[in-house]
PDB file of N, CA and C in Angstrom:
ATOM      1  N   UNK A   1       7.589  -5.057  -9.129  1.00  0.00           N
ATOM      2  CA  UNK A   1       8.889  -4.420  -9.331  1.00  0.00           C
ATOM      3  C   UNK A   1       9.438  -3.992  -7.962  1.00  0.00           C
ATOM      4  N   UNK A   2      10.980  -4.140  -7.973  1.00  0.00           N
ATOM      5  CA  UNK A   2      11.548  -3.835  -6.721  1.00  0.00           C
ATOM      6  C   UNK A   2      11.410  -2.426  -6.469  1.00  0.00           C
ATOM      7  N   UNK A   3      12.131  -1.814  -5.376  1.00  0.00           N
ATOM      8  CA  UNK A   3      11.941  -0.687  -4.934  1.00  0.00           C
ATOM      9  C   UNK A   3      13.080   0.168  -5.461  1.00  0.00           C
ATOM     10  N   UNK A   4      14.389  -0.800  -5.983  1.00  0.00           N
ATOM     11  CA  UNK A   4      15.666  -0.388  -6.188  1.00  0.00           C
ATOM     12  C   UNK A   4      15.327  -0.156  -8.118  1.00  0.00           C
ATOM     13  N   UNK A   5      14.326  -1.279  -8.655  1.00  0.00           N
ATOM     14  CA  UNK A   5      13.852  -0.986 -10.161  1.00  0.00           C
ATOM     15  C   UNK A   5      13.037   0.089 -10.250  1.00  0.00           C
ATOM     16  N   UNK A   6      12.369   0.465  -9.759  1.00  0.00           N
ATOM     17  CA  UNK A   6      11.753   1.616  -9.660  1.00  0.00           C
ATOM     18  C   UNK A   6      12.058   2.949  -9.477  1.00  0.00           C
ATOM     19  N   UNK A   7      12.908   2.845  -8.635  1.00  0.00           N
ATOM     20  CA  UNK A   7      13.768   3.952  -8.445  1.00  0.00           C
ATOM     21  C   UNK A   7      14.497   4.231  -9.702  1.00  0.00           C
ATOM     22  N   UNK A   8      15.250   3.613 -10.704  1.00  0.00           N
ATOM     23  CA  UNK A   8      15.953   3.681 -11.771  1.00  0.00           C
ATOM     24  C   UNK A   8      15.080   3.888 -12.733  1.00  0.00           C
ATOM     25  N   UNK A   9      13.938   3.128 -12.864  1.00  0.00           N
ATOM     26  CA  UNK A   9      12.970   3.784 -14.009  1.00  0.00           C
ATOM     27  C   UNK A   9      12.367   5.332 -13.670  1.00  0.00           C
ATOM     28  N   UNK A  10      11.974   5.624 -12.557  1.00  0.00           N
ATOM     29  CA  UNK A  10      12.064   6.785 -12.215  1.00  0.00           C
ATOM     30  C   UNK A  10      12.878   8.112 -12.677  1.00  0.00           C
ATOM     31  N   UNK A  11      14.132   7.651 -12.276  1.00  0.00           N
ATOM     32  CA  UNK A  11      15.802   8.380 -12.663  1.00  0.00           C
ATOM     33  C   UNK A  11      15.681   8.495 -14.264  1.00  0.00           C
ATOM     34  N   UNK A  12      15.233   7.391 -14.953  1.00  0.00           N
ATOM     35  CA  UNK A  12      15.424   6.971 -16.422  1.00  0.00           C
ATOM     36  C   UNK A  12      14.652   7.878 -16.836  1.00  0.00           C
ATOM     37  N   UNK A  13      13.604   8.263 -16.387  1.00  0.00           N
ATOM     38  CA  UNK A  13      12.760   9.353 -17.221  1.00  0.00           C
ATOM     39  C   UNK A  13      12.332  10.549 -16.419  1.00  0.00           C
ATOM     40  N   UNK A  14      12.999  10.966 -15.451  1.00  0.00           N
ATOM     41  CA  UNK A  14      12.544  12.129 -14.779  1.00  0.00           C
ATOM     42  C   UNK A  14      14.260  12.559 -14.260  1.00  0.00           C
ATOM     43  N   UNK A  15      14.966  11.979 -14.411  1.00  0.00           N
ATOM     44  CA  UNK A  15      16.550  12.362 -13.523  1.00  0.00           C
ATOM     45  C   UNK A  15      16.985  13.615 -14.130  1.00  0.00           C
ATOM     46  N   UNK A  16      17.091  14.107 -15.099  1.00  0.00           N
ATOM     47  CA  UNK A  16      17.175  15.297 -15.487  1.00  0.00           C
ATOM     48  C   UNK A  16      16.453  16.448 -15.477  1.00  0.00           C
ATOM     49  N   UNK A  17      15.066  16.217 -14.911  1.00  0.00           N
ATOM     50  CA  UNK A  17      14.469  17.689 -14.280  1.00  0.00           C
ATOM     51  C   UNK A  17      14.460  17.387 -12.715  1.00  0.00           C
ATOM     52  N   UNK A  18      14.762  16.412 -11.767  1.00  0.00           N
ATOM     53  CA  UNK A  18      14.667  16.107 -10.972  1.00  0.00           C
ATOM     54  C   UNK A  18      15.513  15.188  -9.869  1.00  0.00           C
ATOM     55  N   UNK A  19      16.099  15.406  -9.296  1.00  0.00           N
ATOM     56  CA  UNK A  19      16.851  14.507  -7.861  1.00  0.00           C
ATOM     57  C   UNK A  19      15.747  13.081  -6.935  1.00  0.00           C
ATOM     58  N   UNK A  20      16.107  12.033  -7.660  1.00  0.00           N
ATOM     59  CA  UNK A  20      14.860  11.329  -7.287  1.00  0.00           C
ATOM     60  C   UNK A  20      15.275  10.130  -6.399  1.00  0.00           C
ATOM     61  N   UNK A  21      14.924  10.295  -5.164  1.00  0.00           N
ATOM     62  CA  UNK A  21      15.653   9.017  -4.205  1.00  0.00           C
ATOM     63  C   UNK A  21      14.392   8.691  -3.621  1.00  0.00           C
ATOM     64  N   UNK A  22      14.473   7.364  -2.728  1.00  0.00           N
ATOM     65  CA  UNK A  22      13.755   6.443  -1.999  1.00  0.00           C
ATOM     66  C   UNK A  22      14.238   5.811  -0.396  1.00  0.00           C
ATOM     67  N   UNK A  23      13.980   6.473   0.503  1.00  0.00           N
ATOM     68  CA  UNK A  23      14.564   6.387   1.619  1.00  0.00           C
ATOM     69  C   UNK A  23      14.126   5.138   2.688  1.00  0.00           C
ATOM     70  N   UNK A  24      15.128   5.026   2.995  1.00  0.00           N
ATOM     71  CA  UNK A  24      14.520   3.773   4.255  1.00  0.00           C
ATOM     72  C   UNK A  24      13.241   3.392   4.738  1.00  0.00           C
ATOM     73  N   UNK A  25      13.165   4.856   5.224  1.00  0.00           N
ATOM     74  CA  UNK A  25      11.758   5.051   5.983  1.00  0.00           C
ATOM     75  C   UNK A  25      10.415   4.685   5.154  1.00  0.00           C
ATOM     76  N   UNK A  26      10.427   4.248   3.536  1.00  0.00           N
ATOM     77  CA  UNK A  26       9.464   4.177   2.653  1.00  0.00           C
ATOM     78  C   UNK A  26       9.304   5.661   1.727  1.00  0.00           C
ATOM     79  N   UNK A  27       9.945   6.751   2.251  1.00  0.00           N
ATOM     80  CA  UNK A  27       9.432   7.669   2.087  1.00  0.00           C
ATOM     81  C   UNK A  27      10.029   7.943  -0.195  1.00  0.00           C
ATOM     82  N   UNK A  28       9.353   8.233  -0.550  1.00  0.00           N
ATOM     83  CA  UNK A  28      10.117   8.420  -2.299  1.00  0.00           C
ATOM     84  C   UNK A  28       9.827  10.305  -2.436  1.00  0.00           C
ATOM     85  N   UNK A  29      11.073  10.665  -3.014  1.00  0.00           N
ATOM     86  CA  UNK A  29      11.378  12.030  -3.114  1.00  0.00           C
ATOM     87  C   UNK A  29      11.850  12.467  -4.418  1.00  0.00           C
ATOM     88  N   UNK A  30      11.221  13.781  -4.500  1.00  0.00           N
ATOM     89  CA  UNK A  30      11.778  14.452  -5.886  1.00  0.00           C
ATOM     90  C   UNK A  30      11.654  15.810  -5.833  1.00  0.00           C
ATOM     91  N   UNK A  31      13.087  15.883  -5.936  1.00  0.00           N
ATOM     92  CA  UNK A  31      13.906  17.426  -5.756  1.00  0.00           C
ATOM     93  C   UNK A  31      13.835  18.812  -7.149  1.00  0.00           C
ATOM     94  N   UNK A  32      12.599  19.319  -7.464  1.00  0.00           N
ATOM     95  CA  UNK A  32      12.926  19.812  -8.731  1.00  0.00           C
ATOM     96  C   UNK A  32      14.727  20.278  -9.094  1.00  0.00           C
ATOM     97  N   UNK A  33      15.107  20.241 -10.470  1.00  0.00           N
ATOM     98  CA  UNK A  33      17.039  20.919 -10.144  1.00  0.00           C
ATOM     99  C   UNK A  33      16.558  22.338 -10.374  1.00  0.00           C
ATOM    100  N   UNK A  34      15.719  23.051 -10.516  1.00  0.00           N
ATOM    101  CA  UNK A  34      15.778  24.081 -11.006  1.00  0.00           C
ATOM    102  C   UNK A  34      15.613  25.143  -9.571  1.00  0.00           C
ATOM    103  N   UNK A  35      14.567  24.995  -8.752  1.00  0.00           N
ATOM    104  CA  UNK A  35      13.770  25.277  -7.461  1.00  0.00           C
ATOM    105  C   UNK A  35      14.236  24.947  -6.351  1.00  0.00           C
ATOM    106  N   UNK A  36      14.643  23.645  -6.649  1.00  0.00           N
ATOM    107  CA  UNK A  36      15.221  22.773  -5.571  1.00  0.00           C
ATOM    108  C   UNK A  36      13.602  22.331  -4.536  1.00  0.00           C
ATOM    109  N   UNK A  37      12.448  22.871  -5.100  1.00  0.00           N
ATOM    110  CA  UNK A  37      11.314  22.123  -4.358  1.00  0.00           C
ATOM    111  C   UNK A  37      11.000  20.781  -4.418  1.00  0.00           C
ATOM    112  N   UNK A  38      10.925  20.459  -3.322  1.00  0.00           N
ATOM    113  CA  UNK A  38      10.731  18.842  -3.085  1.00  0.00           C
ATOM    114  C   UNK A  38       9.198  17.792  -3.254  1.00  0.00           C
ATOM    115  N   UNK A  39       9.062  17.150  -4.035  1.00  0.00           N
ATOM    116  CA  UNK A  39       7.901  16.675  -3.679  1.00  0.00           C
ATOM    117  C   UNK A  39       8.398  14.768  -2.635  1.00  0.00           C
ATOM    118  N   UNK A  40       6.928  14.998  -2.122  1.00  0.00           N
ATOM    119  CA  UNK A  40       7.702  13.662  -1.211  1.00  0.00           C
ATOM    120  C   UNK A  40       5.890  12.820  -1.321  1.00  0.00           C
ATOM    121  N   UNK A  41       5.917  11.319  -1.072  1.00  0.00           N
ATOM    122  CA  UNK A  41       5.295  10.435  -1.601  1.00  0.00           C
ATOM    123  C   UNK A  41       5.475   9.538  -0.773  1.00  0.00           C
ATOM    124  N   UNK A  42       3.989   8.364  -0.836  1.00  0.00           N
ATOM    125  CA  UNK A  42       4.366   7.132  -0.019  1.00  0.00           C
ATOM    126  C   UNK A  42       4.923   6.246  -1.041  1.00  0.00           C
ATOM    127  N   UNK A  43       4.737   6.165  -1.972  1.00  0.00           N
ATOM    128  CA  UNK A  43       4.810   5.128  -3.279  1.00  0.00           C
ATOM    129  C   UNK A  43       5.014   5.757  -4.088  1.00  0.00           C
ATOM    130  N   UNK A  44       6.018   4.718  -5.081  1.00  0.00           N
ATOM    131  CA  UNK A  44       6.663   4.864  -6.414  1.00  0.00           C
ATOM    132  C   UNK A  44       5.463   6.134  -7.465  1.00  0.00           C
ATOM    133  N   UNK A  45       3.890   5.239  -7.792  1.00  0.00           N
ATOM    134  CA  UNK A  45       3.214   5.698  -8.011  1.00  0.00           C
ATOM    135  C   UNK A  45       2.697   6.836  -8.134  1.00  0.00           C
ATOM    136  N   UNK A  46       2.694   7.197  -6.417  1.00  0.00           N
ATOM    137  CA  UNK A  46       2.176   8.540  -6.185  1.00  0.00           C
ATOM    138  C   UNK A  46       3.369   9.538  -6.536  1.00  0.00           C
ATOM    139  N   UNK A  47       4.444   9.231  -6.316  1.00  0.00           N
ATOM    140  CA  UNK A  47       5.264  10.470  -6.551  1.00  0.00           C
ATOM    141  C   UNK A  47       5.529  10.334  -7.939  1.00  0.00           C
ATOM    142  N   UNK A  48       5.255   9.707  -8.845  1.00  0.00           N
ATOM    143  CA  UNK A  48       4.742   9.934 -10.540  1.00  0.00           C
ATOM    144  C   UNK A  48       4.131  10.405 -11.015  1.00  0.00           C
ATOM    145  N   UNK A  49       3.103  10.453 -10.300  1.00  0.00           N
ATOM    146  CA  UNK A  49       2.134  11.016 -10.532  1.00  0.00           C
ATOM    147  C   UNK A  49       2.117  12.651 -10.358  1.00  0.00           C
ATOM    148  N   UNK A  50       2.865  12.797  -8.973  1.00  0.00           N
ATOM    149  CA  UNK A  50       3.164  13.896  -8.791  1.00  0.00           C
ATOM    150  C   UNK A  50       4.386  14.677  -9.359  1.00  0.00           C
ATOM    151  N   UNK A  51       5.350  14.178  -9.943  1.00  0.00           N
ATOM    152  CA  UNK A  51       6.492  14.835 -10.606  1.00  0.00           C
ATOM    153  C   UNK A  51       5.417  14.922 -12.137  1.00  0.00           C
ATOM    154  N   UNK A  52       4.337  14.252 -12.571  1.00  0.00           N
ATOM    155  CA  UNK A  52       3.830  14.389 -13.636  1.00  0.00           C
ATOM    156  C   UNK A  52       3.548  15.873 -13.575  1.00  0.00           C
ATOM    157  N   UNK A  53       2.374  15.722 -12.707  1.00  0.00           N
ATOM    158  CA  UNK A  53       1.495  17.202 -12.352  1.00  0.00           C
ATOM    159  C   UNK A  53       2.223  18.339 -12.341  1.00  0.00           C
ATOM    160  N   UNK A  54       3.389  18.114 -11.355  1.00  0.00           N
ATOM    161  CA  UNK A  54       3.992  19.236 -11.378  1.00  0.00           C
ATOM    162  C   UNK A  54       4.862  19.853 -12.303  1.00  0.00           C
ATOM    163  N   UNK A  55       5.485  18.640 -13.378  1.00  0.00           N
ATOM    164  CA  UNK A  55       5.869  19.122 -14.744  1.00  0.00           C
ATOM    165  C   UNK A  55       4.910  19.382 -15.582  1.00  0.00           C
ATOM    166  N   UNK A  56       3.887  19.316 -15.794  1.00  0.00           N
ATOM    167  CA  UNK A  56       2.794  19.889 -16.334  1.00  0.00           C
ATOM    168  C   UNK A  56       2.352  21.347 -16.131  1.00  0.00           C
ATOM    169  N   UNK A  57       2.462  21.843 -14.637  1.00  0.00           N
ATOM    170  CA  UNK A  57       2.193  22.698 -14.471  1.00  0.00           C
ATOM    171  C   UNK A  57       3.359  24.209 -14.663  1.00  0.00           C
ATOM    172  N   UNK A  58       4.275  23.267 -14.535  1.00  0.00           N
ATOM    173  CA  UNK A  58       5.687  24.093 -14.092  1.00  0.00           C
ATOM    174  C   UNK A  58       6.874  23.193 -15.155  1.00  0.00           C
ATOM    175  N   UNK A  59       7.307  23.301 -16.280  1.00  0.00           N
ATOM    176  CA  UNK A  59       8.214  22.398 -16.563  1.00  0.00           C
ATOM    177  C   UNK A  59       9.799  22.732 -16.566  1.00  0.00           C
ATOM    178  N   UNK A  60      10.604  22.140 -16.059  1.00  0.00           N
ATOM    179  CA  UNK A  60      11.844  22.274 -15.412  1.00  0.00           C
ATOM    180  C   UNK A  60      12.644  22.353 -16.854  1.00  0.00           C
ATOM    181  N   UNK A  61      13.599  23.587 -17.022  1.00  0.00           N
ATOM    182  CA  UNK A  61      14.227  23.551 -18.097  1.00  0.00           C
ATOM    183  C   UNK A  61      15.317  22.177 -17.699  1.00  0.00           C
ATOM    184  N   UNK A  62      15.823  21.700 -19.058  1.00  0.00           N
ATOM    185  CA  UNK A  62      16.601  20.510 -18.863  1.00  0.00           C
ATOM    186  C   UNK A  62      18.291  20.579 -19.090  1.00  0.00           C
ATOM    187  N   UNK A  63      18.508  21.582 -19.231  1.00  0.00           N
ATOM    188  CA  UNK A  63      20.058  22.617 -19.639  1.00  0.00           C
ATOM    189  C   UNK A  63      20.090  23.337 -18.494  1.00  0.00           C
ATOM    190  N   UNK A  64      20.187  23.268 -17.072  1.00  0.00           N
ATOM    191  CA  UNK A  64      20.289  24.258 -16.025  1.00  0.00           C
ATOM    192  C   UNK A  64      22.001  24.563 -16.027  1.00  0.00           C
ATOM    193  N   UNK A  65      22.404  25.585 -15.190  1.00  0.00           N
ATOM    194  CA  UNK A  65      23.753  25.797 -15.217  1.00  0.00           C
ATOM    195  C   UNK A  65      24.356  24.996 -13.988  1.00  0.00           C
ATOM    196  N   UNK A  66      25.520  24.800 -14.366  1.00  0.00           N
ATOM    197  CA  UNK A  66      26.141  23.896 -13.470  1.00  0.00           C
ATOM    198  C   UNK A  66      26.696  24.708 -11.897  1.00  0.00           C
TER     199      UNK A  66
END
C-alpha cells in the first residue's frame, strides 16, 4: 500500500480523535484534537499502533467543541 493509501485509511478510522499526516521526511504524525499531543512514528504501522495504545489508555472524546 502507498503512503498516500495509508494515510487515508489512517484518517478513515482515527481522523476524528486525531490530526493524522505523513511528511516528506518519512516522518507519520498524530495530533490528539483534544490535547493537541503529538505522537510521531517511522511507519504507517508504528504510529497505529501507537494512536491504538494511546486511545486505550486515554480515549479522545469524539464531539470536541469547535
Amino acid at each position: 500500500m502507498q503512503p498516500d493509501e495509508q494515510l487515508k485509511e489512517l484518517r478513515w478510522h482515527y481522523g476524528e480523535a486525531y490530526v493524522i499526516d505523513h511528511l516528506d521526511d518519512g516522518r507519520w504524525l498524530a495530533q490528539r484534537r483534544d490535547d493537541r499531543q503529538t505522537l510521531q512514528a517511522g511507519s504507517p504501522d508504528e504510529l497505529l499502533a501507537m494512536i491504538r495504545a494511546d486511545y486505550a489508555a486515554r480515549p479522545v472524546p469524539r464531539q470536541l467543541p469547535e
